[in-house]
Protein backbone atom coordinates (compact mmCIF):
# COMPACT_ATOMS: atom_id res chain seq x y z
CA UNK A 1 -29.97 3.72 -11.20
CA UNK A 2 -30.71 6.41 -14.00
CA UNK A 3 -27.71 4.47 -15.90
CA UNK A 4 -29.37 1.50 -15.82
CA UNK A 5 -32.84 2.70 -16.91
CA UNK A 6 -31.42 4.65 -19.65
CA UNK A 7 -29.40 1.45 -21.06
CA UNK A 8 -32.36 -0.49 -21.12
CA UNK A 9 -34.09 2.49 -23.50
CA UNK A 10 -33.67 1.08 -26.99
CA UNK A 11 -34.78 1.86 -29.93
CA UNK A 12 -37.87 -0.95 -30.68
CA UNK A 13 -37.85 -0.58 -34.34
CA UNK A 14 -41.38 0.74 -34.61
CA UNK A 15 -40.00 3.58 -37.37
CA UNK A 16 -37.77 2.94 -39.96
CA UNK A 17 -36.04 6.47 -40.74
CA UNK A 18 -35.36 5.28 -44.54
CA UNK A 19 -39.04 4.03 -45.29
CA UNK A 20 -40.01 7.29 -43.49
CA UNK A 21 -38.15 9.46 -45.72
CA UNK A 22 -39.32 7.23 -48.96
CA UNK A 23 -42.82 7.85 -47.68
CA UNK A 24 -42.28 11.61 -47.85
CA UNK A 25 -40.49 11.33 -50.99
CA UNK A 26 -43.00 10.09 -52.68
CA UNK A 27 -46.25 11.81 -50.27
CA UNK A 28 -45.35 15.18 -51.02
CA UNK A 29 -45.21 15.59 -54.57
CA UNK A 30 -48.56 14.71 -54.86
CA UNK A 31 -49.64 18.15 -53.20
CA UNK A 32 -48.34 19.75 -56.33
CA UNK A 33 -50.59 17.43 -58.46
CA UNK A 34 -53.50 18.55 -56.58
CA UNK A 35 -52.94 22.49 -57.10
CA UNK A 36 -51.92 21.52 -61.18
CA UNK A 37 -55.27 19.53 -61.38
CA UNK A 38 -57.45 22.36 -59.70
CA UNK A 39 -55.73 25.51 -61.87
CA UNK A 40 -55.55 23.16 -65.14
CA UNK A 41 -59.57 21.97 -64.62
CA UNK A 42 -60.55 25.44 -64.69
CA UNK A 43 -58.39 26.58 -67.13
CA UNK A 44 -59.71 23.76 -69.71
CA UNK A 45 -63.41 24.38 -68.15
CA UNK A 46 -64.53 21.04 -66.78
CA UNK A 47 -65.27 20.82 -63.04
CA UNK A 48 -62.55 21.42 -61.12
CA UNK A 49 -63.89 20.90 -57.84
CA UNK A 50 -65.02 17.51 -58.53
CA UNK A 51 -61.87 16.22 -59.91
CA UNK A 52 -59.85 17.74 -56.94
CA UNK A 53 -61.73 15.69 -54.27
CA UNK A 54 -61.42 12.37 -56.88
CA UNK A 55 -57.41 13.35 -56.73
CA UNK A 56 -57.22 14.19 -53.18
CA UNK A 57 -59.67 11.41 -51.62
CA UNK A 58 -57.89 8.79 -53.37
CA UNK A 59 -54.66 10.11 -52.75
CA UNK A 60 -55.40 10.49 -49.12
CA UNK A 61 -56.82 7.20 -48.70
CA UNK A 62 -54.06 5.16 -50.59
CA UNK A 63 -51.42 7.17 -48.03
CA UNK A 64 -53.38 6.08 -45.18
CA UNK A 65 -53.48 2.59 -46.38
CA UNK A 66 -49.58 2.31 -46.73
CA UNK A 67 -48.84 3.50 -43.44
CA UNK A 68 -51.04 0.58 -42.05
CA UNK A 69 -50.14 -2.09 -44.40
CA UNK A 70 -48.14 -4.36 -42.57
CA UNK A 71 -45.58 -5.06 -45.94
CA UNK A 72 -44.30 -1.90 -46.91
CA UNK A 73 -43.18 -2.70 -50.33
CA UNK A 74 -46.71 -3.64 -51.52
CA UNK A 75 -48.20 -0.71 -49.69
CA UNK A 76 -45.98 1.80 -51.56
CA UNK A 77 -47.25 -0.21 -54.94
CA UNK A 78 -50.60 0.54 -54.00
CA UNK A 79 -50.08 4.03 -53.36
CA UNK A 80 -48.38 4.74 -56.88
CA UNK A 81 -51.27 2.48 -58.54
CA UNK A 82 -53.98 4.69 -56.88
CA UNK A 83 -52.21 8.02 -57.27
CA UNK A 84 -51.19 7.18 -61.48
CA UNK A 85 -54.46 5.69 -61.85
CA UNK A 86 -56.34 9.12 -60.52
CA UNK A 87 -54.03 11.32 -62.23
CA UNK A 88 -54.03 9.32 -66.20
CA UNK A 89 -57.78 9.30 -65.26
CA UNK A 90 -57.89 13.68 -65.24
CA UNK A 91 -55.37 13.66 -67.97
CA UNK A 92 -57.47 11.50 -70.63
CA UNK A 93 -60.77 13.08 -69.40
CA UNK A 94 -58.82 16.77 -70.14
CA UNK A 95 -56.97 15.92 -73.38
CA UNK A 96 -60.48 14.37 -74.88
CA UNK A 97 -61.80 18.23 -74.33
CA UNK A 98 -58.60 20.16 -75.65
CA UNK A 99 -57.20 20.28 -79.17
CA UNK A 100 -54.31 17.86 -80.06
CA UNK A 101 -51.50 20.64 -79.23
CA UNK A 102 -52.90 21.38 -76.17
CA UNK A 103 -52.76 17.78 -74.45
CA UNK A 104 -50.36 16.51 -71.83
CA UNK A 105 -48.40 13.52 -71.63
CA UNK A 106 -48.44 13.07 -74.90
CA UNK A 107 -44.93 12.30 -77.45
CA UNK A 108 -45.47 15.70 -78.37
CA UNK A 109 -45.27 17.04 -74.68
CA UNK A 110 -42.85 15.34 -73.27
CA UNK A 111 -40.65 15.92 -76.29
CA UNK A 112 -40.91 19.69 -75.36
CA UNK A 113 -40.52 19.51 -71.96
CA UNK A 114 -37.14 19.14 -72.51
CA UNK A 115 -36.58 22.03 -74.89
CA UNK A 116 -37.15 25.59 -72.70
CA UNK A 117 -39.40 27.66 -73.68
CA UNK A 118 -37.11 30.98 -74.56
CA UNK A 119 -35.57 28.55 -77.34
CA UNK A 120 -39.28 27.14 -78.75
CA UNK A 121 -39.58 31.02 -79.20
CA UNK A 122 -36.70 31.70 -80.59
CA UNK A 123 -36.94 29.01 -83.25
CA UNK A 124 -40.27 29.90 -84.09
CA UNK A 125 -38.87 33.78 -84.94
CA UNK A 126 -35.79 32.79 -86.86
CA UNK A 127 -38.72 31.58 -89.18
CA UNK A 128 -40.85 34.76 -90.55
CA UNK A 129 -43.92 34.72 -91.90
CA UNK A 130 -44.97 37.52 -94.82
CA UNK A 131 -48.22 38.04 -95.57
CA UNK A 132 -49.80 38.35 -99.27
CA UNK A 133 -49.32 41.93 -98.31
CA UNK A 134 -45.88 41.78 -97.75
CA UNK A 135 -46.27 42.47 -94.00
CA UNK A 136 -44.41 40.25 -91.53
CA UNK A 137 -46.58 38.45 -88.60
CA UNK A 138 -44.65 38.78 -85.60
CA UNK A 139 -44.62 35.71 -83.45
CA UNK A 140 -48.24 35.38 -81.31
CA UNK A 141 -48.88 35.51 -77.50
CA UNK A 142 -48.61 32.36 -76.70
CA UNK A 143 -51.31 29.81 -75.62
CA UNK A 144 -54.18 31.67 -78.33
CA UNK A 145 -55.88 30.35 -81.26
CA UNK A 146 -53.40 32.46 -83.69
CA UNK A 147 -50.45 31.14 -81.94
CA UNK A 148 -51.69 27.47 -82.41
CA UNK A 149 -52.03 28.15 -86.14
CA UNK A 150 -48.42 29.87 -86.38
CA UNK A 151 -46.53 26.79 -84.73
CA UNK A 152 -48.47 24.20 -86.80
CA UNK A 153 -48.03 26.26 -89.96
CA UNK A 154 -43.71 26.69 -88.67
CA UNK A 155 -43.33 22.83 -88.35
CA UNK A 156 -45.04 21.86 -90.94
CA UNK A 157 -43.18 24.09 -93.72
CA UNK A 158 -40.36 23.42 -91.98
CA UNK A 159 -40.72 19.70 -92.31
CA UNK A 160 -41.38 19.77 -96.25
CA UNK A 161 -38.88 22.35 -96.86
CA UNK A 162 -36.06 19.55 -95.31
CA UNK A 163 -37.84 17.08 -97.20
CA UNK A 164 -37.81 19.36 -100.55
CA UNK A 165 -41.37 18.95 -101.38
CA UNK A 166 -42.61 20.89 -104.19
CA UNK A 167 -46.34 20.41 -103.10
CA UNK A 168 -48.29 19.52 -99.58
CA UNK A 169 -51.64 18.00 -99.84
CA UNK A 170 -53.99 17.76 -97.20
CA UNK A 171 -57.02 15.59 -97.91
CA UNK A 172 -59.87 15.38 -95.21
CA UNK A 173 -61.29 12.32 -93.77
CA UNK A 174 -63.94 11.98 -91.11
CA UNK A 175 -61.43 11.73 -88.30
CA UNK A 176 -58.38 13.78 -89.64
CA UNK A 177 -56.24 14.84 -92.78
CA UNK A 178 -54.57 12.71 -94.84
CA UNK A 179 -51.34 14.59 -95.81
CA UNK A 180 -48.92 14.10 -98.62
CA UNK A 181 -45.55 15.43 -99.56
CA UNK A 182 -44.53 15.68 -103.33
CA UNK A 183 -40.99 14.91 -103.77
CA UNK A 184 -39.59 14.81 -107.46
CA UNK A 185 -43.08 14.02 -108.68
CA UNK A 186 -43.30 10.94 -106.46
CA UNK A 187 -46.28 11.12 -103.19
CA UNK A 188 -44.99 10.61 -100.17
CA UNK A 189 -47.42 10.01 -97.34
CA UNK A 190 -46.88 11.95 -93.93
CA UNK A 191 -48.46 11.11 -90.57
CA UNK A 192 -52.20 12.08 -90.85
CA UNK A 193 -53.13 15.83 -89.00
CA UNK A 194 -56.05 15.60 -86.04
CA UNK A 195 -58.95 18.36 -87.59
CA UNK A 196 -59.13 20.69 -85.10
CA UNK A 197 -55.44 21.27 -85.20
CA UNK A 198 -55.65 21.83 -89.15
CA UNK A 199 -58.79 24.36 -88.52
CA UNK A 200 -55.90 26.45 -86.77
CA UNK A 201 -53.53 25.85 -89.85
CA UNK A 202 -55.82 26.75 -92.70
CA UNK A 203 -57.24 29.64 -90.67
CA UNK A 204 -53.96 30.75 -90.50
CA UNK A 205 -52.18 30.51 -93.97
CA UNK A 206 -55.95 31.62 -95.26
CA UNK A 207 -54.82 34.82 -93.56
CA UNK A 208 -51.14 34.68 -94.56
CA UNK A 209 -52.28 34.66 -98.32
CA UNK A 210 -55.23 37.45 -97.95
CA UNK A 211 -58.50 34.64 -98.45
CA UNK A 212 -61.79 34.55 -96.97
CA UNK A 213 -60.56 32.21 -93.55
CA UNK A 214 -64.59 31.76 -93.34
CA UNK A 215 -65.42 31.09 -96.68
CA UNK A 216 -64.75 26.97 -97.04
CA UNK A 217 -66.65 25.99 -100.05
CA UNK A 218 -65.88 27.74 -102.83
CA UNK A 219 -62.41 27.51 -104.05
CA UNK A 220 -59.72 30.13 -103.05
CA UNK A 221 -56.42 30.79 -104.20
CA UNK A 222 -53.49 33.25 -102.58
CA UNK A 223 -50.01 33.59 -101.87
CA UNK A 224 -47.40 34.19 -98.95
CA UNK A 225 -43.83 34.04 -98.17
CA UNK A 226 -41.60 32.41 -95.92
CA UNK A 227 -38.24 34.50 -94.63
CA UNK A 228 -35.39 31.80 -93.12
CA UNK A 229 -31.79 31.66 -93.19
CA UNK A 230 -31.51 34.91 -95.05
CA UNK A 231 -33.71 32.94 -98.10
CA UNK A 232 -37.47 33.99 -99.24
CA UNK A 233 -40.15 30.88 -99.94
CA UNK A 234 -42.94 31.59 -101.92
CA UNK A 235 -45.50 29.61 -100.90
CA UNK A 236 -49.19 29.38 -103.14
CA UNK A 237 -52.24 28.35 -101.26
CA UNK A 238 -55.43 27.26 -103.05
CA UNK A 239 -58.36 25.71 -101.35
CA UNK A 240 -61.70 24.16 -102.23
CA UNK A 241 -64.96 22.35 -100.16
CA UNK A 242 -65.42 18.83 -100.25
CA UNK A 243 -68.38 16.60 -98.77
CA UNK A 244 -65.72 15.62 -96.42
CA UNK A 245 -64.24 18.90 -95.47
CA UNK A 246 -62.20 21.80 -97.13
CA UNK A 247 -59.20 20.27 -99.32
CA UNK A 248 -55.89 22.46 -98.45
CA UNK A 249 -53.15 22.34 -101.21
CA UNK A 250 -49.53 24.08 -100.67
CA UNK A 251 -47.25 24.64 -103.63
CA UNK A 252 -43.20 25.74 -103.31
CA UNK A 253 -43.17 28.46 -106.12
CA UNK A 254 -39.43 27.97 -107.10
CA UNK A 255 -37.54 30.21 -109.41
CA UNK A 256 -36.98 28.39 -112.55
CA UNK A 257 -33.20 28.12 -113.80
CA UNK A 258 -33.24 27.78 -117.38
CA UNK A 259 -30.96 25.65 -117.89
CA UNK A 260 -29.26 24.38 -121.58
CA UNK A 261 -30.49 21.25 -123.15
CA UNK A 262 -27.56 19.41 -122.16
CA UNK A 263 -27.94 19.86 -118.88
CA UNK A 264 -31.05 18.16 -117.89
CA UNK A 265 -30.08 14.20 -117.58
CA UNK A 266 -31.28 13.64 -120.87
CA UNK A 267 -30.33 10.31 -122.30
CA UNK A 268 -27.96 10.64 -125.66
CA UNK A 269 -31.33 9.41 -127.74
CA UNK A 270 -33.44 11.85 -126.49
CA UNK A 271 -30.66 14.26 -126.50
CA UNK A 272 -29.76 13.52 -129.96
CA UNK A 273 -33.67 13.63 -130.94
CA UNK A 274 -34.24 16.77 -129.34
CA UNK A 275 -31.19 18.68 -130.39
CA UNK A 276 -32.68 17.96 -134.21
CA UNK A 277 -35.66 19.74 -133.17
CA UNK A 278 -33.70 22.60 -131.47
CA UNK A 279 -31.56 23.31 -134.74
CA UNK A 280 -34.73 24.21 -136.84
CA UNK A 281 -34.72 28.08 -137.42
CA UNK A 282 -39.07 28.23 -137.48
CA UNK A 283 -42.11 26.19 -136.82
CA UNK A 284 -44.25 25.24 -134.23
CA UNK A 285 -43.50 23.26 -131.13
CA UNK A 286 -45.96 21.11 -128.84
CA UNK A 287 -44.45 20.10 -125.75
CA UNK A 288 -46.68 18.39 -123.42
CA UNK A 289 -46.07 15.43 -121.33
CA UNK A 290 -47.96 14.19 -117.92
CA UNK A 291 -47.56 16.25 -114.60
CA UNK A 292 -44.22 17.01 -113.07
CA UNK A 293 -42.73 14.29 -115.73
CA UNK A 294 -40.04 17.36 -116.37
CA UNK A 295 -42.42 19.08 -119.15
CA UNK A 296 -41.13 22.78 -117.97
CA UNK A 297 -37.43 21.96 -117.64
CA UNK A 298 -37.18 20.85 -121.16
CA UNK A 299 -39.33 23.57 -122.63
CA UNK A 300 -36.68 26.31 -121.04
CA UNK A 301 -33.94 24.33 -121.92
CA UNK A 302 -35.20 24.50 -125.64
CA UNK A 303 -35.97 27.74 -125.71
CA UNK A 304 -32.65 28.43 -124.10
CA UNK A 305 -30.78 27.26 -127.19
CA UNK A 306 -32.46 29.48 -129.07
CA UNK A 307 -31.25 33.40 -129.19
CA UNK A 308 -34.84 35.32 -129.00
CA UNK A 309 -33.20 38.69 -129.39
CA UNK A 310 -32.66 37.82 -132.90
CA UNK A 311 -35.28 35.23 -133.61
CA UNK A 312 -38.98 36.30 -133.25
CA UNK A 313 -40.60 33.59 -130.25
CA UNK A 314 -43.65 33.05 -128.36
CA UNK A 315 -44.90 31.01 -126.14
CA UNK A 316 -48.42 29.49 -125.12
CA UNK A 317 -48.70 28.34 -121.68
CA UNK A 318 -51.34 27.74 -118.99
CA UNK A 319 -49.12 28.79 -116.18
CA UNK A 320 -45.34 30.27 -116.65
CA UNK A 321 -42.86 29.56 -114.12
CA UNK A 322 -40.49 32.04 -115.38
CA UNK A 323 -40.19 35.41 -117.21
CA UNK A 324 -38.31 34.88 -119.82
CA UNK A 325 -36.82 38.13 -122.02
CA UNK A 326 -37.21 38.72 -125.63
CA UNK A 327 -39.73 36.26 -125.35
CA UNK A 328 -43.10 36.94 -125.76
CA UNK A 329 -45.35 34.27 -122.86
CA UNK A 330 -49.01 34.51 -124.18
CA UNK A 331 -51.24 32.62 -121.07
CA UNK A 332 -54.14 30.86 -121.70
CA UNK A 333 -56.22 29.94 -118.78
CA UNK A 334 -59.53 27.57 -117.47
CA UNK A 335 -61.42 31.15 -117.83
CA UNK A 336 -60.55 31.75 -121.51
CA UNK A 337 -62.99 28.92 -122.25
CA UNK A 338 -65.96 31.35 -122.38
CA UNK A 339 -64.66 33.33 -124.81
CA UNK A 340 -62.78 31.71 -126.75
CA UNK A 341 -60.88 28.29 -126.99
CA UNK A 342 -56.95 27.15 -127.19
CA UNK A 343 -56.64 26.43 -130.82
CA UNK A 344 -58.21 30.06 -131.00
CA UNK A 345 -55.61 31.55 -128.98
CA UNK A 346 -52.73 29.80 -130.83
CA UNK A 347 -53.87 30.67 -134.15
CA UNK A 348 -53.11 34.30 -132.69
CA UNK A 349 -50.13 33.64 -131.36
C-alpha cells in the first residue's frame, strides 16, 4: 500500500527548476543596484532616500508581477523593462548634476571599466608634470577637483603630442569649447570639451605655469613642462577673457634646429633665388612672410650659411626661437610701442 501511494506522487509541474534559477539569476543582482543607488545618491547629493524606494518599489513590483504572469517569457521582459527603465532613470537624473568625467554609462566609462585602476594610475605617472617652478606635481588623490584637472590636462597633451600639434586652441561657446589642433600650420578641429570639465583644465595648467587660476579677464601668460619617455615638453600657456568665456591657448615650445639652406624643401627657384641673397657679404635683410608659412626655418637656415664669428650680425625679431652664438638677437616687442617704434629700433640695430 505505501508503494502504491508513493508511485502515484509525481511531480505536477507547478515549478520549473530552470525558470526558477533564471528568476534568481536575474532577481538578485538587482539588490546590488539598490545599495549602488543609495551610497552613489548621497555621494552626488540628491535624495537618496527617494530614489531608493523609486528603485526598490518598482523592482519589487515588476518581480511580483513575473512570478504571476502566466507566460514567463513576457514576464521576464517586463521585469528587465521596469528594472532598466528605473535604473537609466537615476543614472540621467545623476549625470545631469555631476561634471562630464564623473558620469556613468557613458563611452567614456565603460571604456575604463575595462582598464584597472592600478594601470589608469600608472599611466597617468609615467607622464610628469613640472611646474613653472620646476617642481614636479605628483599624481592627485583620486576622485578631487585637482585630480580631475590632472587627467584632463594628461589626455589631452597626450593626444596632441601623437598628433604633433604645435598649438591647441580652445575657443568658448555657450555650451562648451571649441578645440583645435595646429598641425604643420593647417587647423584641425577636435571633438568640442563640456565647460565644467575645461574649468578643471585651465585651473590646472593656470597653476602648472604660476598664473592667477582666478583671474579670467585679463590676459595671462606662463610656462610648464611635460617629463615622458625620458623627453622634456615645454609647454607655453597664455590666456585672455572673452564675452563668451576665457580663451585658453597651448603652444609646443620646440627647440629650433638650424638647419642649412639646402635642407628645407626649398624648390631649385627659390633655392637658386635665395642662395643669391645668402652670398652677399653686407646689407640688410627683411624676411617676413604670413604665420607658420616656414618664416623662422628659412631665417636660421640663412643665417646658418653665414659664419658670424667672423662676420659682424644681428638680428631683429619679435620672438626668437633659438639662441643663436656670435649672433647678436635684438627683440622688439608689443610693449616697445610706448617708447619707441620698430623702424626706431632697427635704425639701432
Amino acid at each position: 500500500m505505501p508503494d502504491l501511494l508513493l508511485s502515484a506522487v509525481e511531480y505536477s509541474g507547478y515549478i520549473s527548476i530552470v525558470k526558477f534559477l533564471v528568476f534568481l539569476v536575474l532577481f538578485f543582482p538587482w539588490l546590488p543596484l539598490l545599495s549602488w543607488v543609495y551610497a552613489d545618491a548621497e555621494a552626488v547629493g540628491t535624495k537618496a532616500v527617494f530614489w531608493t524606494a523609486i528603485v526598490f518599489g518598482l523592482g519589487a513590483a515588476a518581480a511580483i508581477i513575473w512570478l504571476v504572469m502566466p507566460v514567463f517569457i513576457i514576464g521576464m521582459l517586463f521585469y528587465l523593462i521596469v528594472i532598466g527603465a528605473a535604473s537609466v532613470s537615476y543614472v540621467m537624473h545623476r549625470n545631469a548634476r555631476v561634471p562630464d568625467f564623473d558620469r556613468v554609462l557613458t563611452a567614456g566609462h565603460l571604456k575604463g571599466l575595462f582598464t584597472s585602476e592600478e594601470k589608469k594610475l600608472e599611466t597617468l605617472k609615467s607622464f610628469i608634470f613640472i611646474t613653472a617652478n620646476n617642481n614636479e606635481v605628483p599624481v592627485p588623490q583620486p576622485q578631487t577637483p585637482d585630480f580631475f584637472g590632472y587627467k584632463v590636462a594628461h589626455d589631452i597633451l597626450t593626444d596632441a603630442t601623437w598628433r604633433r600639434a604645435s598649438d591647441i586652441v580652445f575657443s568658448p561657446t555657450p555650451q562648451n569649447y571649441n578645440v583645435a589642433y595646429y598641425v604643420d600650420g593647417a587647423a584641425l578641429k577636435q571633438p568640442t570639451i563640456a565647460r565644467d570639465r575645461m574649468e578643471y583644465f585651465v585651473r590646472f595648467v593656470k597653476n602648472l605655469a604660476d598664473l592667477d587660476a582666478d583671474e579670467k579677464r585679463k590676459p595671462q601668460k606662463g610656462k610648464f613642462r611635460v617629463y615622458q619617455n625620458k623627453e622634456n615638453t615645454e609647454w607655453e600657456v597664455a590666456t585672455a577673457g572673452s564675452t563668451a568665456g576665457e580663451q585658453v591657448q597651448l603652444r609646443h615650445i620646440t627647440q629650433q634646429t638650424i638647419t642649412k639652406l639646402a635642407d628645407i624643401n626649398l624648390t631649385p627657384n627659390q633655392y637658386e633665388q635665395l642662395n643669391k641673397i645668402n652670398e652677399l657679404k653686407q646689407g640688410l635683410f627683411i624676411i617676413a612672410g604670413p604665420k607658420k608659412s616656414g618664416v623662422t626655418s628659412t631665417f636660421y637656415a640663412l643665417l646658418r650659411n653665414h659664419d658670424a664669428f667672423i662676420n659682424s650680425v644681428n638680428t631683429l625679431e619679435r620672438k626668437p626661437s633659438a639662441e643663436l652664438p656670435n649672433i647678436t638677437q635684438n627683440v622688439f616687442t608689443l610693449s616697445d610701442t610706448g617708447t619707441t617704434t620698430y623702424a626706431k629700433k632697427l635704425q639701432a640695430v
